[in-house]
N, C-alpha and C. Protein backbone atom coordinates (compact mmCIF):
# COMPACT_ATOMS: atom_id res chain seq x y z
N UNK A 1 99.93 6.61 32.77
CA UNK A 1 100.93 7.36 32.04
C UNK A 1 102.31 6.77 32.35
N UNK A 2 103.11 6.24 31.48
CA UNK A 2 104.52 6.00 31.59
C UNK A 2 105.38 7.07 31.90
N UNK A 3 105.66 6.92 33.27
CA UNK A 3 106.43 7.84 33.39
C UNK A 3 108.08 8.00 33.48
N UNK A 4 108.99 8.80 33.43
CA UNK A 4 110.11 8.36 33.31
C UNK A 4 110.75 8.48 34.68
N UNK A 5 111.91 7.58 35.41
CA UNK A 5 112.08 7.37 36.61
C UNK A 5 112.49 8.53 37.53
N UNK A 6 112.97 9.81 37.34
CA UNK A 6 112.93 10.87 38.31
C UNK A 6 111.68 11.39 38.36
N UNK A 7 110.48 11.04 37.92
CA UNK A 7 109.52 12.11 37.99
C UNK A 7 108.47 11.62 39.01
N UNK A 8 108.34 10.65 38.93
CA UNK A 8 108.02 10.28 40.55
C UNK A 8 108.29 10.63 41.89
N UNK A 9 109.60 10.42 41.90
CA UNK A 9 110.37 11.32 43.08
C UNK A 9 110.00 12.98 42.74
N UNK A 10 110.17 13.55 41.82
CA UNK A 10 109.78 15.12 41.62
C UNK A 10 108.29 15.25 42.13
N UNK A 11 107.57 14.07 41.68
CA UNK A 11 106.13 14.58 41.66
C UNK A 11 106.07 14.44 43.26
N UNK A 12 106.39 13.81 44.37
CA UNK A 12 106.29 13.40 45.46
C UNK A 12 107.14 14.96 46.55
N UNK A 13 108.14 14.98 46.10
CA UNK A 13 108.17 16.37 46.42
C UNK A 13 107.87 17.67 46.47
N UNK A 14 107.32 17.82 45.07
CA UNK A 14 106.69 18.89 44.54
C UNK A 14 105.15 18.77 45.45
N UNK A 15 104.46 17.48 45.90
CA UNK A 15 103.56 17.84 46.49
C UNK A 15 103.49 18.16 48.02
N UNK A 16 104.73 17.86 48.15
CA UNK A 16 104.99 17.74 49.86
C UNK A 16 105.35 19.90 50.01
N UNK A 17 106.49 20.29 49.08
CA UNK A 17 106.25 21.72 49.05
C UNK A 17 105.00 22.60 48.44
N UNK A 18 104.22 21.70 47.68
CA UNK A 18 102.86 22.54 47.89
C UNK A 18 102.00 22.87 48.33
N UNK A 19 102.04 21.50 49.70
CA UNK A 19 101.49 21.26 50.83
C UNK A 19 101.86 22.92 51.55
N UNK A 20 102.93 22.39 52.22
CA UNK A 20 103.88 23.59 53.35
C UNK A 20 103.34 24.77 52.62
N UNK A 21 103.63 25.32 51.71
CA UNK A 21 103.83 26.31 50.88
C UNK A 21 102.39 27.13 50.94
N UNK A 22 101.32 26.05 50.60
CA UNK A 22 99.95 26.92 51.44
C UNK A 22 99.21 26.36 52.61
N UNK A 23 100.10 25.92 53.35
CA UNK A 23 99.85 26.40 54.74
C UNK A 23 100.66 27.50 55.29
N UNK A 24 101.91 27.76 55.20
CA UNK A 24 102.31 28.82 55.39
C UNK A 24 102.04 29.72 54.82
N UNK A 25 102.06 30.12 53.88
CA UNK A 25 101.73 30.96 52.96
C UNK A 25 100.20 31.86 52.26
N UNK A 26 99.33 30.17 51.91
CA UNK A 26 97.92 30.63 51.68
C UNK A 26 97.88 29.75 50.38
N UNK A 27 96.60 30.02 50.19
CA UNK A 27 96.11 28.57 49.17
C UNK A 27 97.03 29.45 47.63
N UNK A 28 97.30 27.99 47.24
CA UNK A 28 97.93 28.73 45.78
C UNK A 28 96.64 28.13 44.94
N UNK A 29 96.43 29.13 43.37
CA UNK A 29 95.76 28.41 42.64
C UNK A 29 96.01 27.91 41.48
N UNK A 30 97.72 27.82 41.22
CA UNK A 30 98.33 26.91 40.43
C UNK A 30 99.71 26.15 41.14
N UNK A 31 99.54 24.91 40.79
CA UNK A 31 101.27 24.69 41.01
C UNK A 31 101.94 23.36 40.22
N UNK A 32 102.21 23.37 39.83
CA UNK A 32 102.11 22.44 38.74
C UNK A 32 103.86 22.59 37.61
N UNK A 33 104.10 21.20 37.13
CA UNK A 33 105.12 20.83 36.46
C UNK A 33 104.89 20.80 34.91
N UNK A 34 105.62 21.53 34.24
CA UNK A 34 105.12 21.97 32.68
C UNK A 34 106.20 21.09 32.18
N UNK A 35 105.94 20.34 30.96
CA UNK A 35 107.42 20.12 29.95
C UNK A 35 106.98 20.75 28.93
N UNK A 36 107.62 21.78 28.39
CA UNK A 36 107.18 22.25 27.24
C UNK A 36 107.71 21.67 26.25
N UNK A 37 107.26 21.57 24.87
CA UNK A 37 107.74 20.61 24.04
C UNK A 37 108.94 21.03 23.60
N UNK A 38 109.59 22.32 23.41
CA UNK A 38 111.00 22.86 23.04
C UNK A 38 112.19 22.57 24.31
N UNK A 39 111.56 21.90 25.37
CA UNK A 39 112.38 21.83 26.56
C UNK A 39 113.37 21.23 26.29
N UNK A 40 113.35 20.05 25.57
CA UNK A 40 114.28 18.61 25.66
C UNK A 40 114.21 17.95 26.70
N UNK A 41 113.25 17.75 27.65
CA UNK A 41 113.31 17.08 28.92
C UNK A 41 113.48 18.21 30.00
N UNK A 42 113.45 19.37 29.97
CA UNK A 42 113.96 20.22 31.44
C UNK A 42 112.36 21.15 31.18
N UNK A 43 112.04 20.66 32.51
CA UNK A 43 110.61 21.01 33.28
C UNK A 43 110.49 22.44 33.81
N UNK A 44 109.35 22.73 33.51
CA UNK A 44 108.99 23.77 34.38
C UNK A 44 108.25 24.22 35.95
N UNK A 45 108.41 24.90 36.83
CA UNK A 45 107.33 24.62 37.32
C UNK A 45 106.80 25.69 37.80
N UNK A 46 105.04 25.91 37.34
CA UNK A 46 104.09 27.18 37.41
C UNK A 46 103.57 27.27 38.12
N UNK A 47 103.83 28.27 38.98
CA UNK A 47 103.07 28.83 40.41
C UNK A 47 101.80 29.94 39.89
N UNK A 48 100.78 30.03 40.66
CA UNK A 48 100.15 31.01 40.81
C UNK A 48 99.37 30.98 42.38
N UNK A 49 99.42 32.11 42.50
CA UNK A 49 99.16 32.58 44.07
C UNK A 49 98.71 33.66 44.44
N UNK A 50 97.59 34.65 44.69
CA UNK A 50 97.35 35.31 45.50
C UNK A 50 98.50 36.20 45.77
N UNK A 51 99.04 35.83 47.09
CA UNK A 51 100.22 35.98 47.41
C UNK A 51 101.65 36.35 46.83
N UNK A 52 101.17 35.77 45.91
CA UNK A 52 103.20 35.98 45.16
C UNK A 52 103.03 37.05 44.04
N UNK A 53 103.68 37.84 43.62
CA UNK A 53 104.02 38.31 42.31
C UNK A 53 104.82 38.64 41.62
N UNK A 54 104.41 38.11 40.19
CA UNK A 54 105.33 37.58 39.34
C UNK A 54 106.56 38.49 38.95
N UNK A 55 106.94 39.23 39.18
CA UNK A 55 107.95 40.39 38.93
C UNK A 55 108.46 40.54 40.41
N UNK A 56 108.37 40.36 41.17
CA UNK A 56 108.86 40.03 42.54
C UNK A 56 109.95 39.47 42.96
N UNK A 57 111.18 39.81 43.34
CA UNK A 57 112.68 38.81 43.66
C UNK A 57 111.63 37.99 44.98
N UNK A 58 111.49 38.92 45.66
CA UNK A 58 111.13 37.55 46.96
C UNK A 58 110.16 36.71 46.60
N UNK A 59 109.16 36.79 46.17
CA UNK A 59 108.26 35.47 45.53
C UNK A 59 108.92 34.63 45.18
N UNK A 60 109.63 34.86 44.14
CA UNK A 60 110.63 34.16 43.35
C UNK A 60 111.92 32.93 44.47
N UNK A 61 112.10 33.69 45.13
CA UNK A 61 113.27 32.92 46.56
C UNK A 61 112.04 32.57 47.50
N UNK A 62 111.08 32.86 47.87
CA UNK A 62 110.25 31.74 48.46
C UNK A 62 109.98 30.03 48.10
N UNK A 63 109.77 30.25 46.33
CA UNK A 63 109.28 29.00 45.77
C UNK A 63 110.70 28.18 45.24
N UNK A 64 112.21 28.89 44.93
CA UNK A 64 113.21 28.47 44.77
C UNK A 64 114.03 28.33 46.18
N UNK A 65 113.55 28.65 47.08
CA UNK A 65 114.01 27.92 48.49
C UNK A 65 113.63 26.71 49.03
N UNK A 66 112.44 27.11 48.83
CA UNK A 66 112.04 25.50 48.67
C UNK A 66 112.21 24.52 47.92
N UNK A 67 112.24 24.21 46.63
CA UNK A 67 112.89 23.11 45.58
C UNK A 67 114.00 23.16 45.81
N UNK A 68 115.01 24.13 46.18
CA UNK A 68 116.48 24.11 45.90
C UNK A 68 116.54 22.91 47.21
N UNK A 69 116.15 23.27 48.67
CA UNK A 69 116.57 22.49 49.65
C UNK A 69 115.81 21.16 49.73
N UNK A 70 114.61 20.96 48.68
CA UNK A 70 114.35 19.81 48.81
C UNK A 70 114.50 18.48 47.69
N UNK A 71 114.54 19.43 46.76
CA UNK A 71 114.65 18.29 45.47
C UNK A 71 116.17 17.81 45.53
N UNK A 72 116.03 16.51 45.11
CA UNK A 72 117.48 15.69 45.30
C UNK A 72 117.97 16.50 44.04
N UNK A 73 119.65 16.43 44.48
CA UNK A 73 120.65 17.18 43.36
C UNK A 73 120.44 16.58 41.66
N UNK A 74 119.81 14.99 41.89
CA UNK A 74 120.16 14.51 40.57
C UNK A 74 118.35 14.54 39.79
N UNK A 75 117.66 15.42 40.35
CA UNK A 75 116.23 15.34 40.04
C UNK A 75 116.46 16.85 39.83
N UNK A 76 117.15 18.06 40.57
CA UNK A 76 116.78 19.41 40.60
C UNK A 76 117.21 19.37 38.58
N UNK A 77 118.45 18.22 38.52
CA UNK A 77 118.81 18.93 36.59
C UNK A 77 117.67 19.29 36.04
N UNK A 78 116.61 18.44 36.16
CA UNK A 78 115.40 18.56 35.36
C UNK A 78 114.74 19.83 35.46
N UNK A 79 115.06 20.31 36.15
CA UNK A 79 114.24 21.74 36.42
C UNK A 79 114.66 22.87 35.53
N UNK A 80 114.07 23.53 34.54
CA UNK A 80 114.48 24.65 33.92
C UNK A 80 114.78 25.62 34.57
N UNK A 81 112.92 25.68 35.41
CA UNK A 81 113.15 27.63 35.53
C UNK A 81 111.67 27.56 36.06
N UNK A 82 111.80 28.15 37.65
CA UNK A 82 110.36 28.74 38.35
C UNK A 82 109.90 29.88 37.54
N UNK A 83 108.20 30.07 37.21
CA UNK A 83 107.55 30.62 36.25
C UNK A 83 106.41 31.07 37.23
N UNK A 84 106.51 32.29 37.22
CA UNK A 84 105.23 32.70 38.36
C UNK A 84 104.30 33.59 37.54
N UNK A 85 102.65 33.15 37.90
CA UNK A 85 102.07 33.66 36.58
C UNK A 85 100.63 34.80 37.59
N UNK A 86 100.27 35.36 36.97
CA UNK A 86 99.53 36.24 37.79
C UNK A 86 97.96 35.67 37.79
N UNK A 87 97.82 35.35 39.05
CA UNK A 87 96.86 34.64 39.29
C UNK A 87 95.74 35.31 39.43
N UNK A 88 95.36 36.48 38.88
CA UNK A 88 93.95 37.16 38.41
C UNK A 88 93.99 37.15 37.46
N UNK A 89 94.70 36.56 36.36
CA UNK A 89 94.52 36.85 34.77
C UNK A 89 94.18 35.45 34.62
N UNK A 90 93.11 35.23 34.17
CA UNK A 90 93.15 34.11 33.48
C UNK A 90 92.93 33.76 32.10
N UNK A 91 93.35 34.49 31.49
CA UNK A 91 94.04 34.84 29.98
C UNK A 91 95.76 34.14 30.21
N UNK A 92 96.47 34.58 31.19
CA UNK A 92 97.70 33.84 31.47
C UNK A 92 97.81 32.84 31.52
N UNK A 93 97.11 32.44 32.68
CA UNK A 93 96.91 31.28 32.62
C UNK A 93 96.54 30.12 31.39
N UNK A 94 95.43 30.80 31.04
CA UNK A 94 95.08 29.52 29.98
C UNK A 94 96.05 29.71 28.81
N UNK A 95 96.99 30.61 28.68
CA UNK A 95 98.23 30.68 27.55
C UNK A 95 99.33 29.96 27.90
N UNK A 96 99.53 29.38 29.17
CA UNK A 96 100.72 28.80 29.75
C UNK A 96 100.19 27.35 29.61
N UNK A 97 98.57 27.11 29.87
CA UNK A 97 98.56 26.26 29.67
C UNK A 97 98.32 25.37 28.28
N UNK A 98 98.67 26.40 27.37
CA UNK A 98 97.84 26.27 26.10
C UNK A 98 99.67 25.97 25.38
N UNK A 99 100.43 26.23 25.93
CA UNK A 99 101.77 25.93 24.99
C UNK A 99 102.79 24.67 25.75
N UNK A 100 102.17 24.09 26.93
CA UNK A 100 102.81 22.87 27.22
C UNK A 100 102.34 21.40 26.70
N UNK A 101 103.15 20.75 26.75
CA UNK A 101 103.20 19.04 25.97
C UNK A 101 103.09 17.87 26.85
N UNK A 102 103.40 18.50 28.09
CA UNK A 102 103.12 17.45 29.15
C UNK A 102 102.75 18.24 30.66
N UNK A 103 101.65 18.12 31.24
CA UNK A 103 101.28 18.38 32.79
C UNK A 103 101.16 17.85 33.63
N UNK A 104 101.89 17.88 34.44
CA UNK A 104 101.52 17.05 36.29
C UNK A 104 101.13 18.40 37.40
N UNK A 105 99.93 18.19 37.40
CA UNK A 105 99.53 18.83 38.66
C UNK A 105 99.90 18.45 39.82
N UNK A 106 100.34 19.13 40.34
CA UNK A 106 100.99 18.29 41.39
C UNK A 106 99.69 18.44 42.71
């Protein structure tokens, strides 16, 4: 896949906080970088977890504490918007994954 030159560095981070993220935390069973095709280039990225829920402020500052302090300033532009999806539905799931144009699992 041709990829374009920040997303390498994203993808390399994104796996290093998904690492930490369930070891501290607990296994996630999504985590992953969406471009949706209406994006223009600004990424998503979809958590699901056990652990987290999606209507939750602190879930939410767990997974944006982490990208904020690790992704470089000129890689975070790309980032739209953390998307936390409820990881017993998998009706959600397969709808989130059913309206993106590009996926990196990280």
């Amino acid at each position: 896949m041709n990829q374009i030159p920040y997303v390498e560095r994203l993808l390399a981070v994104m796996r290093e906080i998904e690492r930490d993220l369930s070891t501290e935390h607990g296994p996630l069973q999504l985590f992953a970088l969406f471009l949706p095709e209406e994006s223009e280039g600004f990424w998503d990225i979809v958590v699901a977890a056990p652990w987290l829920r999606p209507y939750d402020k602190t879930s939410y500052s767990i997974i944006a504490k982490e990208v904020q302090s690790r992704v470089a300033p000129e890689d975070i532009l790309h980032i739209s918007r953390v998307a936390l999806i409820d990881s017993s539905s998998e009706s959600e799931c397969v709808k989130v994954l059913e309206t993106k144009s590009a996926v990196y699992f990280v």
